[in-house]
N, C-alpha and C. Protein backbone atom coordinates (compact mmCIF):
# COMPACT_ATOMS: atom_id res chain seq x y z
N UNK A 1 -35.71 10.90 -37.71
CA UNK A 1 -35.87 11.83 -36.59
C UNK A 1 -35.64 11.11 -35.26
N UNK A 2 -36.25 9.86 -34.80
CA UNK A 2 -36.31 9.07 -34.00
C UNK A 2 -34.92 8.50 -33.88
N UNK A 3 -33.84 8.14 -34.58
CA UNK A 3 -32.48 8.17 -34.39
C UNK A 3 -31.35 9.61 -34.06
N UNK A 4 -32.06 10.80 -34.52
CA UNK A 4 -31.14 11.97 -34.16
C UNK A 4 -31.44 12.28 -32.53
N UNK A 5 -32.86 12.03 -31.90
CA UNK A 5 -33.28 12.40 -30.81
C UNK A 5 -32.69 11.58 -30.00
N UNK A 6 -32.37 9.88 -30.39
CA UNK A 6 -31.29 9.10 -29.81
C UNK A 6 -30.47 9.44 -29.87
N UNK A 7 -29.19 9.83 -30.42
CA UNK A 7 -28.13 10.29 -30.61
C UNK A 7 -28.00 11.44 -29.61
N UNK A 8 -28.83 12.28 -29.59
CA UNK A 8 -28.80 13.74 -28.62
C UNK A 8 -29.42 13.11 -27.34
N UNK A 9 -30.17 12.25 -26.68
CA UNK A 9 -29.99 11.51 -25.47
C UNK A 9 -28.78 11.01 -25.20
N UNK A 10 -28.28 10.39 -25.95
CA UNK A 10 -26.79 9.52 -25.47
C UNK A 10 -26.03 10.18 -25.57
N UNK A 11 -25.45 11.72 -25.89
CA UNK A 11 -24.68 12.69 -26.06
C UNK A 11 -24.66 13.07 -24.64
N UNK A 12 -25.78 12.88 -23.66
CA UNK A 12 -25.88 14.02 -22.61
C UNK A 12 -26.14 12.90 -21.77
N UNK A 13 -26.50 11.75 -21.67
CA UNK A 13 -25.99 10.77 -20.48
C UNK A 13 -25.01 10.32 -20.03
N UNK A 14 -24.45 11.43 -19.36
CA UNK A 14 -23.24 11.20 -18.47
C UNK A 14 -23.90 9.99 -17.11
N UNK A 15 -22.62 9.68 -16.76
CA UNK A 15 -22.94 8.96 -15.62
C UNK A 15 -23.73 9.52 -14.42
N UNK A 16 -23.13 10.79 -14.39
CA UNK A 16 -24.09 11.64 -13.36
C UNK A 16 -25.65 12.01 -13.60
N UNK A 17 -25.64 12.09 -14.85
CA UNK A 17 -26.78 12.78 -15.16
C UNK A 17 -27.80 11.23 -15.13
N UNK A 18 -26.87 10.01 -15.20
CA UNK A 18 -27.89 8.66 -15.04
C UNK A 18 -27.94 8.79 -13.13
N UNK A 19 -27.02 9.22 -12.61
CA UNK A 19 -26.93 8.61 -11.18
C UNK A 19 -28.52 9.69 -10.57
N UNK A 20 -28.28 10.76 -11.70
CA UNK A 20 -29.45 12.01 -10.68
C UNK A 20 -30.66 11.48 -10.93
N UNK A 21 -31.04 10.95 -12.31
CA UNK A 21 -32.09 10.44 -12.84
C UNK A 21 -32.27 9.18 -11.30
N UNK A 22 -31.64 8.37 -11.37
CA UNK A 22 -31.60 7.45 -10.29
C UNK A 22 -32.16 7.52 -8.55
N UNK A 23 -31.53 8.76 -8.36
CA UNK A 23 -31.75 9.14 -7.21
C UNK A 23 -32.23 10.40 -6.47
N UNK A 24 -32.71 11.15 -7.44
CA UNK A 24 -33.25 12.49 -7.30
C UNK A 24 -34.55 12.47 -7.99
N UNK A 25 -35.63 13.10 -7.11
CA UNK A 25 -37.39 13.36 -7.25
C UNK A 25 -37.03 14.14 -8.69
N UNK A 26 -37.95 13.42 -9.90
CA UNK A 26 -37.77 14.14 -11.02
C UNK A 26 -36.93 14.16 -11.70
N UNK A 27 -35.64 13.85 -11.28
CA UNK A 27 -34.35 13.88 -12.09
C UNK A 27 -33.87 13.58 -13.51
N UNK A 28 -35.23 12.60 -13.82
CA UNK A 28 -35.46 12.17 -15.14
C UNK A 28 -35.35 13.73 -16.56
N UNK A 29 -36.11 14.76 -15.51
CA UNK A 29 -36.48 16.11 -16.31
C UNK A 29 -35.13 16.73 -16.65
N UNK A 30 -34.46 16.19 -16.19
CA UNK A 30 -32.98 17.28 -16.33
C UNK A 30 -32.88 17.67 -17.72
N UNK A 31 -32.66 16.52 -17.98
CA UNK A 31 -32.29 16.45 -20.05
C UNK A 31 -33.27 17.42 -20.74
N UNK A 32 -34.80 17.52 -20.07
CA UNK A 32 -35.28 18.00 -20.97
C UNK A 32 -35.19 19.63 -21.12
N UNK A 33 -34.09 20.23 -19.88
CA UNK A 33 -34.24 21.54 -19.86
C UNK A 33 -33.37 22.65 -21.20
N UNK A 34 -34.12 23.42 -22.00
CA UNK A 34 -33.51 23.73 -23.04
C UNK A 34 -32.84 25.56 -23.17
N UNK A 35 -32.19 25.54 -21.71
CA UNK A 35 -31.34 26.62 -21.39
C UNK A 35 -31.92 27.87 -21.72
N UNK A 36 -33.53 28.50 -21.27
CA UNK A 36 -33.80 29.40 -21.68
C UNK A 36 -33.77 30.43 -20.90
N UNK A 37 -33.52 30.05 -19.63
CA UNK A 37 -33.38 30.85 -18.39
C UNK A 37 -34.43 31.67 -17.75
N UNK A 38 -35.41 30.92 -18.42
CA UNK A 38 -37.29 31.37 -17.59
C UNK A 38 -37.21 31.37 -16.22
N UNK A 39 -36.55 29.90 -15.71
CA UNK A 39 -36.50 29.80 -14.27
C UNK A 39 -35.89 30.74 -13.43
N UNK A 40 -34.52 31.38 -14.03
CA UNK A 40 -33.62 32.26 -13.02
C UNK A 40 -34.41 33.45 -13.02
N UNK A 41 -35.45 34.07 -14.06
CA UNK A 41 -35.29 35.19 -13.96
C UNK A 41 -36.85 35.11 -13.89
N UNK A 42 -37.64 34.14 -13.32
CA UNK A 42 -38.83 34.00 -12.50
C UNK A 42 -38.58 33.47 -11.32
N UNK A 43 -37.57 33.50 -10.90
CA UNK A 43 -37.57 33.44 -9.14
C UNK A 43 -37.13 34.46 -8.21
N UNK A 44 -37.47 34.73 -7.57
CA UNK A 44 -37.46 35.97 -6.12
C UNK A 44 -36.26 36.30 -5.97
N UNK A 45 -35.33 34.86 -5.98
CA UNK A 45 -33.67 35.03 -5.22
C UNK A 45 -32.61 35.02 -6.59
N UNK A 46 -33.36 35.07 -7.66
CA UNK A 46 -32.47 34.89 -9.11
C UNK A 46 -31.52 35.66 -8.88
N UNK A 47 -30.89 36.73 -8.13
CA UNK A 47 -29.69 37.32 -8.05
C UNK A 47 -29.02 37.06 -7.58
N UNK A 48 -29.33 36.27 -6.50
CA UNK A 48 -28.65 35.05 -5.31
C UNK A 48 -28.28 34.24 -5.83
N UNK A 49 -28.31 33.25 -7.05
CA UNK A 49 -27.94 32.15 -7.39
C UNK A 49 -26.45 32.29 -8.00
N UNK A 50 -26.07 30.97 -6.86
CA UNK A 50 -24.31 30.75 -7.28
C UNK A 50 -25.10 29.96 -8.64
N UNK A 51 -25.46 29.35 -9.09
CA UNK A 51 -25.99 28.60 -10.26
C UNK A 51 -27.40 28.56 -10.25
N UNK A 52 -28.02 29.35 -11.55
CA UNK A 52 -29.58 29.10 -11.75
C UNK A 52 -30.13 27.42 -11.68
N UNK A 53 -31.25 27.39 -11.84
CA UNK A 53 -31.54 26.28 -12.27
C UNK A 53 -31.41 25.65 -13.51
N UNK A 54 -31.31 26.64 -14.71
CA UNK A 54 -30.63 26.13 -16.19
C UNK A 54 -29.30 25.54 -16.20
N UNK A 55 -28.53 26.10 -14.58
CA UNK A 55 -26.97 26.17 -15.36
C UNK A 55 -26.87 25.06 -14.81
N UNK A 56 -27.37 24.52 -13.57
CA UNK A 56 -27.28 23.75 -12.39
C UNK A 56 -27.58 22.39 -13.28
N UNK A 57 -28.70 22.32 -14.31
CA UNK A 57 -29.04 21.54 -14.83
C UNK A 57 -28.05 21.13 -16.13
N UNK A 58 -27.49 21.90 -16.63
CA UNK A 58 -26.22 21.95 -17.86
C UNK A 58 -25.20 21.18 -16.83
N UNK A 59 -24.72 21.72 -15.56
CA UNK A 59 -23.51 21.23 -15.14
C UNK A 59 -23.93 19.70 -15.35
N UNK A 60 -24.72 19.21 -14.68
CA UNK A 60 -25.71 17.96 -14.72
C UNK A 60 -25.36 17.21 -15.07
N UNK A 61 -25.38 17.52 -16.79
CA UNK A 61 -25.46 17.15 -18.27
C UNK A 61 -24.08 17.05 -18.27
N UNK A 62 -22.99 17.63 -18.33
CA UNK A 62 -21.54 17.76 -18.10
C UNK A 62 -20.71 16.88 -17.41
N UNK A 63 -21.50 16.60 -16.03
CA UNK A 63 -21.00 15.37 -15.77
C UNK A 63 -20.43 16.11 -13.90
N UNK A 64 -20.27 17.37 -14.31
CA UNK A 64 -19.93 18.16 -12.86
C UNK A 64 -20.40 17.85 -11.40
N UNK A 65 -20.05 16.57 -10.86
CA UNK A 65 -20.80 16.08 -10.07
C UNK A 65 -20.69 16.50 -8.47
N UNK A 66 -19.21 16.79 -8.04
CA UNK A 66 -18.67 17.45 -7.18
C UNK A 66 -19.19 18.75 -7.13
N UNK A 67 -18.84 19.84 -8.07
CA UNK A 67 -19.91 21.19 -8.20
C UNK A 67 -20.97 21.06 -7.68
N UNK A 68 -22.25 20.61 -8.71
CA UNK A 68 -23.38 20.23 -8.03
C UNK A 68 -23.76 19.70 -7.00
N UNK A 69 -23.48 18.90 -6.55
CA UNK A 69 -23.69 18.22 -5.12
C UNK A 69 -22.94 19.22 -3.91
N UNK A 70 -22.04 20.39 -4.08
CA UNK A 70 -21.38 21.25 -3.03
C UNK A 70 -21.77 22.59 -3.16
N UNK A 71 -22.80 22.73 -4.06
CA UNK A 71 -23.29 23.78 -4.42
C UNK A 71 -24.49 24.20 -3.55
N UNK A 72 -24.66 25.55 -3.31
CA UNK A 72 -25.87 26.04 -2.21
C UNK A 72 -27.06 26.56 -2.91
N UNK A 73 -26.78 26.28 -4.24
CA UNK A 73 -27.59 26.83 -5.35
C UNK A 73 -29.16 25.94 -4.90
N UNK A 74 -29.60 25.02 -4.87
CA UNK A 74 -30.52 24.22 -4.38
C UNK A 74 -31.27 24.16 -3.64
N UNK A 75 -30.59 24.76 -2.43
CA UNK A 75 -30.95 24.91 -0.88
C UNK A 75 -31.44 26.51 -1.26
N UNK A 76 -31.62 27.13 -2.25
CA UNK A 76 -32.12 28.76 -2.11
C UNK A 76 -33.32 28.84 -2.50
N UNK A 77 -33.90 27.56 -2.71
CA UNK A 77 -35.79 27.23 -3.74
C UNK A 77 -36.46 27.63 -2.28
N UNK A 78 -37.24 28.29 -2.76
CA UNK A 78 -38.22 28.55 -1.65
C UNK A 78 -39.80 28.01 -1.89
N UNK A 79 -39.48 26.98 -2.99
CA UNK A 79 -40.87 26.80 -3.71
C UNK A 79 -41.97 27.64 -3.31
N UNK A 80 -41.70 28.55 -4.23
CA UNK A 80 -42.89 29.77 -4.86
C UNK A 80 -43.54 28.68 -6.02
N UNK A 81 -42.89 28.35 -6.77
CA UNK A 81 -43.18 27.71 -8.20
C UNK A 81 -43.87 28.50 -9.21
N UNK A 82 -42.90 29.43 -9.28
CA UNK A 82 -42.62 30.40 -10.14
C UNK A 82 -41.95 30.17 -11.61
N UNK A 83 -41.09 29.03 -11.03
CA UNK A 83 -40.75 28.27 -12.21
C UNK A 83 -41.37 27.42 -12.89
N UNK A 84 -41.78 26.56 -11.95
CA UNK A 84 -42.55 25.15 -13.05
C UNK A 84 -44.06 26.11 -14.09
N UNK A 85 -44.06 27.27 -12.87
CA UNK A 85 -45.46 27.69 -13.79
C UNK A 85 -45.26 28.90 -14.83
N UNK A 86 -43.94 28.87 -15.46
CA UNK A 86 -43.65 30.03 -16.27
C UNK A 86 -42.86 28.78 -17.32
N UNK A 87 -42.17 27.69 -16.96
CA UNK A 87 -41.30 27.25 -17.54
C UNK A 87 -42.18 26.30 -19.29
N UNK A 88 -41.15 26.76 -20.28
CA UNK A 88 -42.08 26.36 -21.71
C UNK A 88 -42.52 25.31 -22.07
N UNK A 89 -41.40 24.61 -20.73
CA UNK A 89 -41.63 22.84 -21.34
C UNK A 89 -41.98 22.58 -19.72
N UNK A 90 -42.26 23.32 -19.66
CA UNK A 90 -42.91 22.38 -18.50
C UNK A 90 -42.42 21.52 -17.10
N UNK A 91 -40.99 21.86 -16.67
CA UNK A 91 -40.45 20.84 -16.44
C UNK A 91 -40.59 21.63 -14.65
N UNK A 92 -40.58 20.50 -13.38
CA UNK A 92 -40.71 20.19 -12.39
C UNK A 92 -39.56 20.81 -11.70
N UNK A 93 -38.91 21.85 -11.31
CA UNK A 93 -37.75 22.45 -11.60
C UNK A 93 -38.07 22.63 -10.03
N UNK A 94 -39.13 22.76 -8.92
CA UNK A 94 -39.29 22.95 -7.65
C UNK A 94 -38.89 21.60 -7.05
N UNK A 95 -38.92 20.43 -7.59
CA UNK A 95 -39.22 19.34 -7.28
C UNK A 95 -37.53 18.79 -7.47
N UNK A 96 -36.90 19.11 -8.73
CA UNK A 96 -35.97 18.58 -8.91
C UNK A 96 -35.06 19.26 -7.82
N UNK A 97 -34.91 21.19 -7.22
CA UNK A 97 -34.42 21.21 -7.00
C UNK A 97 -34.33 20.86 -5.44
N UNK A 98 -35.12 20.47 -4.95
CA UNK A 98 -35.13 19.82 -3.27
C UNK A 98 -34.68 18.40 -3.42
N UNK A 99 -35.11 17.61 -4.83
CA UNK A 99 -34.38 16.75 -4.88
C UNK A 99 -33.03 16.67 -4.72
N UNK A 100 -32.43 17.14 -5.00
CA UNK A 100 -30.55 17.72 -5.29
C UNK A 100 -30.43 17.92 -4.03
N UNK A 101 -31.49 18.65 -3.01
CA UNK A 101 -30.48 19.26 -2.02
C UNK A 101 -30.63 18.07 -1.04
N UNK A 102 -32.09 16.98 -1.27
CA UNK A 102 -32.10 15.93 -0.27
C UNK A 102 -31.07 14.46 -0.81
N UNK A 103 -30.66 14.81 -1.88
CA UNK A 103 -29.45 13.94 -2.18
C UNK A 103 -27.90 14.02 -1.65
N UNK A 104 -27.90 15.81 -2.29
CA UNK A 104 -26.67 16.11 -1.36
C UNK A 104 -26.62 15.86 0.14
N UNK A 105 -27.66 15.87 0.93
CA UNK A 105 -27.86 15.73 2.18
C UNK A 105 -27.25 14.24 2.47
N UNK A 106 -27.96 13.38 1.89
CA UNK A 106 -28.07 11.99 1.78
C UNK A 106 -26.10 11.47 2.12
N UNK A 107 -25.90 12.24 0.88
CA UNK A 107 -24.07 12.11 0.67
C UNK A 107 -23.50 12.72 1.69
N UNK A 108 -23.78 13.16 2.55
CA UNK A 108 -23.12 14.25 3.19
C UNK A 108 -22.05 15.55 2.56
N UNK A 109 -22.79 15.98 1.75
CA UNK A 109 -22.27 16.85 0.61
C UNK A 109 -23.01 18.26 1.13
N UNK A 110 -23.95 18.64 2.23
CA UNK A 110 -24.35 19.64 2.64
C UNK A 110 -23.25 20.86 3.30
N UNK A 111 -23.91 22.06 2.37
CA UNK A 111 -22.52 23.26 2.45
C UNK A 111 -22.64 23.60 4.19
N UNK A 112 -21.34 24.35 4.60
CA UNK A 112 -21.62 24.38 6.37
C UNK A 112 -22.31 25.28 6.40
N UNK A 113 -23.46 25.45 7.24
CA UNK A 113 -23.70 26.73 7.73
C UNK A 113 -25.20 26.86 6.91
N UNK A 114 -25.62 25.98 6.39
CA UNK A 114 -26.39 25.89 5.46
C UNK A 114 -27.95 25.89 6.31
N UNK A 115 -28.54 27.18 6.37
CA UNK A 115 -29.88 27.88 7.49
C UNK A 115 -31.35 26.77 6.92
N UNK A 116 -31.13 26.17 5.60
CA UNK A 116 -32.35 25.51 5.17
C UNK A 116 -32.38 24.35 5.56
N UNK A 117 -30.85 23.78 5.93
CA UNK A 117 -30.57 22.29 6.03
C UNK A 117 -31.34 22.54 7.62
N UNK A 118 -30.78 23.90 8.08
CA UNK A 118 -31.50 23.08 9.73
C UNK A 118 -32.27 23.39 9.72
N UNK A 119 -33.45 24.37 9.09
CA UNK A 119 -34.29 24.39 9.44
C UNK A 119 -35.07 22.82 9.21
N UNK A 120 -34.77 22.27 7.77
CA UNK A 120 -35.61 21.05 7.48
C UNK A 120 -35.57 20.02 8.58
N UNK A 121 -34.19 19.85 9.03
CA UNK A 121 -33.58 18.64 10.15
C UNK A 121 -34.57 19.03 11.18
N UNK A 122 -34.87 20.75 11.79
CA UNK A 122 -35.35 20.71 13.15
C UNK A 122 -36.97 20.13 13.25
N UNK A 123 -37.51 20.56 12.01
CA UNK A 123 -38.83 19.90 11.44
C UNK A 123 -38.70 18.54 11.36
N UNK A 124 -37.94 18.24 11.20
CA UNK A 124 -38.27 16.60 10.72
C UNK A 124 -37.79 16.08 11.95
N UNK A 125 -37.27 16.35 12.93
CA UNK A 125 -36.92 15.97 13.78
C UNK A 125 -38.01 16.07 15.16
N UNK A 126 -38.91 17.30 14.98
CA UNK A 126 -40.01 17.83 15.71
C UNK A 126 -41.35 17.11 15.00
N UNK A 127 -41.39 16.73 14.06
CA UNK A 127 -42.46 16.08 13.81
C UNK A 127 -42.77 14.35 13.99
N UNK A 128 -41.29 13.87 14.12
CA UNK A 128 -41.10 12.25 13.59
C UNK A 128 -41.42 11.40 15.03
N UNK A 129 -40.84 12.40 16.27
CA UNK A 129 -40.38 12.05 17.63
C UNK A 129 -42.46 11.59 17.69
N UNK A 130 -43.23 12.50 17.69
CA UNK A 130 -44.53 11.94 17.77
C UNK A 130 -45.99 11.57 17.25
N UNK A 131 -44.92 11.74 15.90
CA UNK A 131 -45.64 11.73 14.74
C UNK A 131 -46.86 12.97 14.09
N UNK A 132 -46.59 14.07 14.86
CA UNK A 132 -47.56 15.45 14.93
C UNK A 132 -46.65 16.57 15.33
N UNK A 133 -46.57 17.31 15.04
CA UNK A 133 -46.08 18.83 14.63
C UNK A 133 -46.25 19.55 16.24
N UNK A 134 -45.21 19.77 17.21
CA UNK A 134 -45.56 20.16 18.40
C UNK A 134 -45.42 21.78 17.90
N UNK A 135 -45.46 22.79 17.31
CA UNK A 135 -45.43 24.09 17.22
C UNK A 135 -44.94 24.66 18.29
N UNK A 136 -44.77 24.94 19.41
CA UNK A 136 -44.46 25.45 20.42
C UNK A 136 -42.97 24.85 20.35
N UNK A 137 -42.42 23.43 20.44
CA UNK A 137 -41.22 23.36 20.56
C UNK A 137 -40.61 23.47 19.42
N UNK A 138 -41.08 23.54 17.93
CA UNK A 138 -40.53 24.27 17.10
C UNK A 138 -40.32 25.09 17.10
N UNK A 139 -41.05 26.08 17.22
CA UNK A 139 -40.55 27.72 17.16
C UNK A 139 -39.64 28.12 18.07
N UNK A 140 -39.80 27.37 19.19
CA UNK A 140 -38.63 27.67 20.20
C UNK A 140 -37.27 27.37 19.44
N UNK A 141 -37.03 26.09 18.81
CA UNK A 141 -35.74 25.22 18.12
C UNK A 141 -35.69 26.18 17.50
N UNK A 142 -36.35 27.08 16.56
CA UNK A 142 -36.08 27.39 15.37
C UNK A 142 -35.59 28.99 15.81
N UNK A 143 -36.11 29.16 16.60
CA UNK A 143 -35.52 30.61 17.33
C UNK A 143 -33.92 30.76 17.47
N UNK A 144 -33.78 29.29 18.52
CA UNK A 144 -31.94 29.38 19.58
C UNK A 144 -31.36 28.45 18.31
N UNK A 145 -32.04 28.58 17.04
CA UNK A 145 -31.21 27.23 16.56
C UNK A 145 -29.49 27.59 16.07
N UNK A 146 -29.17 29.18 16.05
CA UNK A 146 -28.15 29.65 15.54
C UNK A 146 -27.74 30.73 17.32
N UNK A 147 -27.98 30.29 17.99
CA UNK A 147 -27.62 30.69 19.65
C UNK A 147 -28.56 31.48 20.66
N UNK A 148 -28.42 31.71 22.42
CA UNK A 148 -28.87 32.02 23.01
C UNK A 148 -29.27 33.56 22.55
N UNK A 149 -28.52 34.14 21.82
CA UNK A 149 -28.13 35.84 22.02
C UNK A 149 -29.25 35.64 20.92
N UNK A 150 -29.45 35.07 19.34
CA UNK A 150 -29.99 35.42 18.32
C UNK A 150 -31.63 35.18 18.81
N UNK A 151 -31.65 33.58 19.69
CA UNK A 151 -32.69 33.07 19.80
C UNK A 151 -33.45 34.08 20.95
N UNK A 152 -32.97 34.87 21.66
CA UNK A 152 -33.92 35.67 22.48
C UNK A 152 -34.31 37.12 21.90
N UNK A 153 -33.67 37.79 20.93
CA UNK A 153 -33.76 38.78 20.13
C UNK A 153 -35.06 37.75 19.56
N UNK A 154 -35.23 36.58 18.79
CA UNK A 154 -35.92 36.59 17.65
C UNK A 154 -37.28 36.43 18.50
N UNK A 155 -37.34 35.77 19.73
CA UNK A 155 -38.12 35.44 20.37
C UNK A 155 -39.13 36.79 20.73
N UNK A 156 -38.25 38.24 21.28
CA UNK A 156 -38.84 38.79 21.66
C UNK A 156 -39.74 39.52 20.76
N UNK A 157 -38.61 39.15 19.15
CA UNK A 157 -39.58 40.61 18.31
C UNK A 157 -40.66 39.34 17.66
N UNK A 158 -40.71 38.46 18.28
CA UNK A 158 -42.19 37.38 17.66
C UNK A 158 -43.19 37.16 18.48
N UNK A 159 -43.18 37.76 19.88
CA UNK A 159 -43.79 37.36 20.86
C UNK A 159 -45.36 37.65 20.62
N UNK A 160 -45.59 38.62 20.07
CA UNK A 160 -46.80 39.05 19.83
C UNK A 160 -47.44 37.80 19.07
N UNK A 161 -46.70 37.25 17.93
CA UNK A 161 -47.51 36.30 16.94
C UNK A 161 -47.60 35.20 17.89
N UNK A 162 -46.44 34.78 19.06
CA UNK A 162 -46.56 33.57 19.57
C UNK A 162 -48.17 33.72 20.55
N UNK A 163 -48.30 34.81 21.28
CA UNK A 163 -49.56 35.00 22.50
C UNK A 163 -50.88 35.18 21.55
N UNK A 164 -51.11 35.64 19.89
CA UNK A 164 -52.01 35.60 19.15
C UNK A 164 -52.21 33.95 18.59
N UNK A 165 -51.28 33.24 18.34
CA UNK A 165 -51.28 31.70 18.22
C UNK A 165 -51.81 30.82 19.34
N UNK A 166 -51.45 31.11 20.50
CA UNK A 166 -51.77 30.66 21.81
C UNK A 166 -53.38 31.02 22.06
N UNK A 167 -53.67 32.33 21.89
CA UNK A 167 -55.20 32.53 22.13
C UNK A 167 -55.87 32.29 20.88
N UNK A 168 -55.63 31.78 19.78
CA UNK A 168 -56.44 31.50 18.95
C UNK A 168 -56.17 29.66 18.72
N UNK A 169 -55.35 29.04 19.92
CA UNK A 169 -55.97 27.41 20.12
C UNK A 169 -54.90 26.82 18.51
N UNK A 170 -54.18 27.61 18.45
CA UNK A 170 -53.14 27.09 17.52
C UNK A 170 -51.64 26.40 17.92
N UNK A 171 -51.53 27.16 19.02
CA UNK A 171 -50.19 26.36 20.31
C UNK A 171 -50.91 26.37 21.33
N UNK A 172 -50.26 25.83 22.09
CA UNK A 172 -50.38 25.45 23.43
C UNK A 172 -49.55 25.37 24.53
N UNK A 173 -49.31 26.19 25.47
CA UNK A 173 -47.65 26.00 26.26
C UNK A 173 -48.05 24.71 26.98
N UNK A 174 -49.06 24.04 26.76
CA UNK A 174 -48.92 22.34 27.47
C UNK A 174 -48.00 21.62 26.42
N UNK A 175 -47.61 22.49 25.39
CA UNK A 175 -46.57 21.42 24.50
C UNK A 175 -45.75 21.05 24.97
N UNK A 176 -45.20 22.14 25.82
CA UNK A 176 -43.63 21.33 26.29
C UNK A 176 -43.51 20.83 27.27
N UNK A 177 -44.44 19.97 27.65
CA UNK A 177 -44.45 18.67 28.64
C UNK A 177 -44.99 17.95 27.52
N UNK A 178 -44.83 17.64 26.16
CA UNK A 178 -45.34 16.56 25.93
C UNK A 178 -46.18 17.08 24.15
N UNK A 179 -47.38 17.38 24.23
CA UNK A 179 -47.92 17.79 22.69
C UNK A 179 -48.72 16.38 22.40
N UNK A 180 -49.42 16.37 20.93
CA UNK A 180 -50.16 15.28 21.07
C UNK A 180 -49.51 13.93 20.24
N UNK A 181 -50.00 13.30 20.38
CA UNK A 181 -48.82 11.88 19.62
C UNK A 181 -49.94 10.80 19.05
N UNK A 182 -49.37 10.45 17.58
CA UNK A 182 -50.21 9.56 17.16
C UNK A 182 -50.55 8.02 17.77
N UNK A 183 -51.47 7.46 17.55
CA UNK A 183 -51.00 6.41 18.85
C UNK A 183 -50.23 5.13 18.42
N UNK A 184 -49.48 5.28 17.28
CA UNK A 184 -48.85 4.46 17.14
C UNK A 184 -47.32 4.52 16.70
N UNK A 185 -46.64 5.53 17.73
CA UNK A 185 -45.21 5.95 17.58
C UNK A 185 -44.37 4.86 17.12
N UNK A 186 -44.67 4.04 17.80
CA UNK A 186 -43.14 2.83 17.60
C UNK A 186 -43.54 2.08 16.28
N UNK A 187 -44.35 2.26 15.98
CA UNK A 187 -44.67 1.25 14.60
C UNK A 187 -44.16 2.56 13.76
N UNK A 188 -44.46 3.87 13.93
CA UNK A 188 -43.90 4.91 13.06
C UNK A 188 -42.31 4.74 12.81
N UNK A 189 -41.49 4.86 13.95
CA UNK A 189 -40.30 4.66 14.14
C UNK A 189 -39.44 3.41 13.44
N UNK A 190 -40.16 2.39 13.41
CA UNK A 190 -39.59 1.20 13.01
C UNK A 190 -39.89 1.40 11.69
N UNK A 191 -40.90 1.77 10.74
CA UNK A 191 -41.05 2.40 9.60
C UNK A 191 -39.50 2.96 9.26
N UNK A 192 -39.54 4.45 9.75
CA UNK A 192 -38.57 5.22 9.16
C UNK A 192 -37.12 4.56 9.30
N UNK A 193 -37.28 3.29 10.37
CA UNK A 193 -35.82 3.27 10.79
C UNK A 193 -35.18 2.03 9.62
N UNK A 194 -36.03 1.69 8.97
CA UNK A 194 -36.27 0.59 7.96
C UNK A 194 -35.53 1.36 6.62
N UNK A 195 -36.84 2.41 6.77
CA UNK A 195 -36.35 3.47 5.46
C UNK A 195 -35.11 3.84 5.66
N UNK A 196 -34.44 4.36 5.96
CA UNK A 196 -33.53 5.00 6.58
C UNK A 196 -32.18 3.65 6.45
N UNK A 197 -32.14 2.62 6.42
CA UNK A 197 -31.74 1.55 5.94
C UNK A 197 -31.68 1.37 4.74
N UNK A 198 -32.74 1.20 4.13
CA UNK A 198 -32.67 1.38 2.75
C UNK A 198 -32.01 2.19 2.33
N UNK A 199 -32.15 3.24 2.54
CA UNK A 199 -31.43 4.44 1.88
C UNK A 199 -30.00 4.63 2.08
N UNK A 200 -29.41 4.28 3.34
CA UNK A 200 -28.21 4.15 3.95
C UNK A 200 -27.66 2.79 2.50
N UNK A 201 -28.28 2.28 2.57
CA UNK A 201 -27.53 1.04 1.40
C UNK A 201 -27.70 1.00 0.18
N UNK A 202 -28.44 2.31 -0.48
CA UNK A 202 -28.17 2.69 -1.30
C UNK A 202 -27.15 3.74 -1.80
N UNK A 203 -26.87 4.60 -0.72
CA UNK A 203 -25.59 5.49 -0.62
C UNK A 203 -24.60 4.36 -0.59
N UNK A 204 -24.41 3.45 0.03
CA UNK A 204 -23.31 2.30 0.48
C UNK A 204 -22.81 2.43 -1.02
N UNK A 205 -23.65 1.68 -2.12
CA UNK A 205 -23.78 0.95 -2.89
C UNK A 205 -22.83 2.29 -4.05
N UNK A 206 -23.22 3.57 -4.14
CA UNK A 206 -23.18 4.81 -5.07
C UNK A 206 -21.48 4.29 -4.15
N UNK A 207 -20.94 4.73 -2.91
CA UNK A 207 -19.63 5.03 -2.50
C UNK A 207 -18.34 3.79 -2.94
């Protein structure tokens, strides 16, 4: 038994499917997914998917590495986790798929136009600058982040939640002079800028 289960591992370790294992949160789980299609048809956007998470995971296995990595299929998880908590075996299917999309990112393999990529960038970009979450200049970013015309429409039909946030000590319009900052920014910075190295030379290394 212990030699057929070898045999059916080494059948399905493609190079890709070693590179995802390698470099994607979870990626290890791929192999174990056994095409039952629990996941597509326990998620919200399952009609939306250019590729479920079964198939996404077969291409994987296949070796389809270009597909997968240019695919928007990934970027549509809204982690509900609808999947991991319906799925038979169990497998991490929220986890793997942000993995994929922060790999594709990594490669510069992100589809254009892609509304999740900026939203994540404007967050990570609003949180890193002071190490704390300014809310006020997020929601603003996240408003004009697709233009002036969209960002004042979205602004106006939110205004109510923004002046109920404000009087309940959740924003603050003193954010945008500033917001609060951990007190040790530059040691934060030199952190990520380290990481961010690393990781840069591990893409080096894959190209």
């Amino acid at each position: 038994m212990s030699d057929m289960n070898t045999a059916m591992s080494s059948k399905y370790r493609t190079s890709f499917l070693k590179e995802v294992e390698a470099n994607v949160e979870e990626g290890e789980w791929v192999k174990m997914c056994m095409q039952c299609g629990v996941c597509a048809g326990s998620c919200p956007f399952g009609k939306h998917w250019d590729h479920p998470p079964q198939e996404l995971f077969m291409m994987i296995r296949a070796g389809k590495r270009e597909e997968v990595l240019s695919s928007e299929s990934m970027w549509m998880c809204t982690s509900c986790y609808n999947c991991i908590a319906r799925c038979p075996r169990g497998l991490p299917i929220t986890h793997i798929m942000h993995g994929l999309a922060n790999y594709a990112k990594r490669l510069g393999k992100v589809p254009e136009n892609q509304q999740t990529e900026k939203f994540a960038q404007i967050f990570w970009d609003n949180i890193t600058k002071k190490g704390r979450g300014n809310e006020l200049k997020l929601g603003l970013s996240l408003y004009f982040m697709n233009g002036l015309a969209t960002g004042i429409k979205t602004a106006m039909a939110n205004q109510k939640l923004g002046l109920n946030m404000i009087k309940t000590k959740r924003m603050s319009v003193a954010e945008l002079w500033g917001g609060h900052s951990i007190k040790d920014t530059s040691g934060l910075h030199k952190m990520l800028q380290k990481a961010q190295e690393l990781e840069d030379a591990k893409i080096q290394d894959l190209n």
